[in-house]
Protein backbone atom coordinates (compact mmCIF):
# COMPACT_ATOMS: atom_id res chain seq x y z
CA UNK A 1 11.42 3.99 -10.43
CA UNK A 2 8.05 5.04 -8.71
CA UNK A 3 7.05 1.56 -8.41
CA UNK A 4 9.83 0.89 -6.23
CA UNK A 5 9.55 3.94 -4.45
CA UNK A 6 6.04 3.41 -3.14
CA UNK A 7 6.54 0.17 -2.00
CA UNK A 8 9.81 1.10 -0.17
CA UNK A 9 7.77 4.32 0.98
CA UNK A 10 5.03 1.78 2.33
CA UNK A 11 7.14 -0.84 3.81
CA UNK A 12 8.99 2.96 5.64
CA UNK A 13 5.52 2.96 6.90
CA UNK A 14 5.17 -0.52 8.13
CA UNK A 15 8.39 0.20 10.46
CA UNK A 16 7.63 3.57 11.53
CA UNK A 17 4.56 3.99 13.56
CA UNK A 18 4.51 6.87 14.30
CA UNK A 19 4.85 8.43 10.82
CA UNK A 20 1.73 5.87 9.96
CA UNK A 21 -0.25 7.62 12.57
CA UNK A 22 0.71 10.96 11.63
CA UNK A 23 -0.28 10.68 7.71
CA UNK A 24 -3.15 7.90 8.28
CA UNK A 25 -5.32 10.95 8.44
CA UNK A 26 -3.73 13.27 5.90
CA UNK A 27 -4.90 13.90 2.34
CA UNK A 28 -3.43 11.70 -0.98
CA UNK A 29 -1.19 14.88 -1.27
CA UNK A 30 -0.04 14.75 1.80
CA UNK A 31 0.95 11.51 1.61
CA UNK A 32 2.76 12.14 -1.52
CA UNK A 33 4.96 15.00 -0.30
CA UNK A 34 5.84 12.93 2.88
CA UNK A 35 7.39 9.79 0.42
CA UNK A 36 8.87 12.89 -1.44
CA UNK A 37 10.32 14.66 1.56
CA UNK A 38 11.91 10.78 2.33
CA UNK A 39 13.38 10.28 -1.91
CA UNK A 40 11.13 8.26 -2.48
CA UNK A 41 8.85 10.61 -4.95
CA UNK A 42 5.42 8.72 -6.90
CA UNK A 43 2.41 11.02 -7.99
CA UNK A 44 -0.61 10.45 -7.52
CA UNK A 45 -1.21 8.96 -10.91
CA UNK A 46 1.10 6.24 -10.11
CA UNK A 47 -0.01 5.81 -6.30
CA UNK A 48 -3.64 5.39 -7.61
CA UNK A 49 -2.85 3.15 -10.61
CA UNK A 50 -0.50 1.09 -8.74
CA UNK A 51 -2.56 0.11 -5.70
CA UNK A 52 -5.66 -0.67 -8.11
CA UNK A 53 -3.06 -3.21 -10.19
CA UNK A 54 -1.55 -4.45 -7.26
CA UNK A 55 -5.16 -5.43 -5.59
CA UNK A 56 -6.37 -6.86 -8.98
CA UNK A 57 -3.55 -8.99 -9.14
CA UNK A 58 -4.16 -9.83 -5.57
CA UNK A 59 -7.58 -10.81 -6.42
CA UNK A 60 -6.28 -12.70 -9.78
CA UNK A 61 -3.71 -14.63 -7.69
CA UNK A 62 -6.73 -15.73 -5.02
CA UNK A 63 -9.65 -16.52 -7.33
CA UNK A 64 -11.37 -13.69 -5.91
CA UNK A 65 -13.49 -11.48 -8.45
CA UNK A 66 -12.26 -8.11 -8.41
CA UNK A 67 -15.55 -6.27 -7.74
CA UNK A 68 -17.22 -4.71 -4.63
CA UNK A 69 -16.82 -8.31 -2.82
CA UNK A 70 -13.40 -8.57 -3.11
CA UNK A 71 -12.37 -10.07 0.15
CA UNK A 72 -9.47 -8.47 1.42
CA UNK A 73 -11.51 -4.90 1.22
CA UNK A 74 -13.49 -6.41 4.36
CA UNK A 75 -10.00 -5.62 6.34
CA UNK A 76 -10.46 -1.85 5.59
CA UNK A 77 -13.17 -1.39 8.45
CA UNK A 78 -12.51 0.24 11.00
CA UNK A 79 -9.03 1.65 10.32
CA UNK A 80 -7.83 4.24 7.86
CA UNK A 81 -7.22 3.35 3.64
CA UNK A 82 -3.50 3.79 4.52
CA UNK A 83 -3.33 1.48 7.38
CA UNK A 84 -5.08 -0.83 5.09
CA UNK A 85 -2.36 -0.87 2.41
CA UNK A 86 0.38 -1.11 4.68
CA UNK A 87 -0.92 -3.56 6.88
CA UNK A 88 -3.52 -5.82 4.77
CA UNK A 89 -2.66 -5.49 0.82
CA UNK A 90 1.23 -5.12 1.34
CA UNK A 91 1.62 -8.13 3.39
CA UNK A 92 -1.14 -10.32 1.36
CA UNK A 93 1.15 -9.36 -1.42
CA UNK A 94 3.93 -10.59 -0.05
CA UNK A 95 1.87 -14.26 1.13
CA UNK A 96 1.41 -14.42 -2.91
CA UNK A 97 4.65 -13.78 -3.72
CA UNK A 98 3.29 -10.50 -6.02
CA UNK A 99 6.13 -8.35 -4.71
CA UNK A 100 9.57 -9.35 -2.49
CA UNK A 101 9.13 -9.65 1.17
CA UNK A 102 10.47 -7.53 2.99
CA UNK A 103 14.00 -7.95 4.29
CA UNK A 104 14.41 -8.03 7.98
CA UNK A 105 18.02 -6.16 7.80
């Protein structure tokens, strides 16, 4: 399921800095074909759509309006969109119980 793939591709991320650093400034596609190259295939379609449901839900869960002044977006300054979502969104999402956290095995 590509749902499950990208957040097992993002938690690879979490746990392997130094495939973080090399893709934080790649392209989408690049990106993609990395989580492919590890099994763990999602197009972009699903990348895109996912992320956007996952921080809506986010903001549902908090209270927060999803618009321009949605708070966690503040986090994104200064470091790179994927740093963001592996860092801030995945691990707010795991504070609000939206997905599993991640196991420490």
């Amino acid at each position: 399921m590509s749902t499950r793939n990208l957040i097992a591709f993002l938690r690879t991320l979490a746990g392997r800095s130094d495939l973080l650093e090399a893709l934080a400034t790649q392209g989408k596609y690049e990106v993609i074909a990395a989580a492919a190259d590890l099994d763990l295939p999602f197009t972009e379609a699903e990348l895109d759509s996912e992320i956007w449901d996952l921080e809506r839900r986010l903001a549902a869960r908090r209270g927060e309006s999803f618009d321009a002044e949605f708070g966690l977006w503040r986090t994104m300054w200064g470091q790179f969109y994927l740093e963001y979502i592996v860092y801030d969104l995945m691990t707010s999402l795991e504070e609000a119980n939206l997905i599993p956290k991640a196991s420490n095995s």
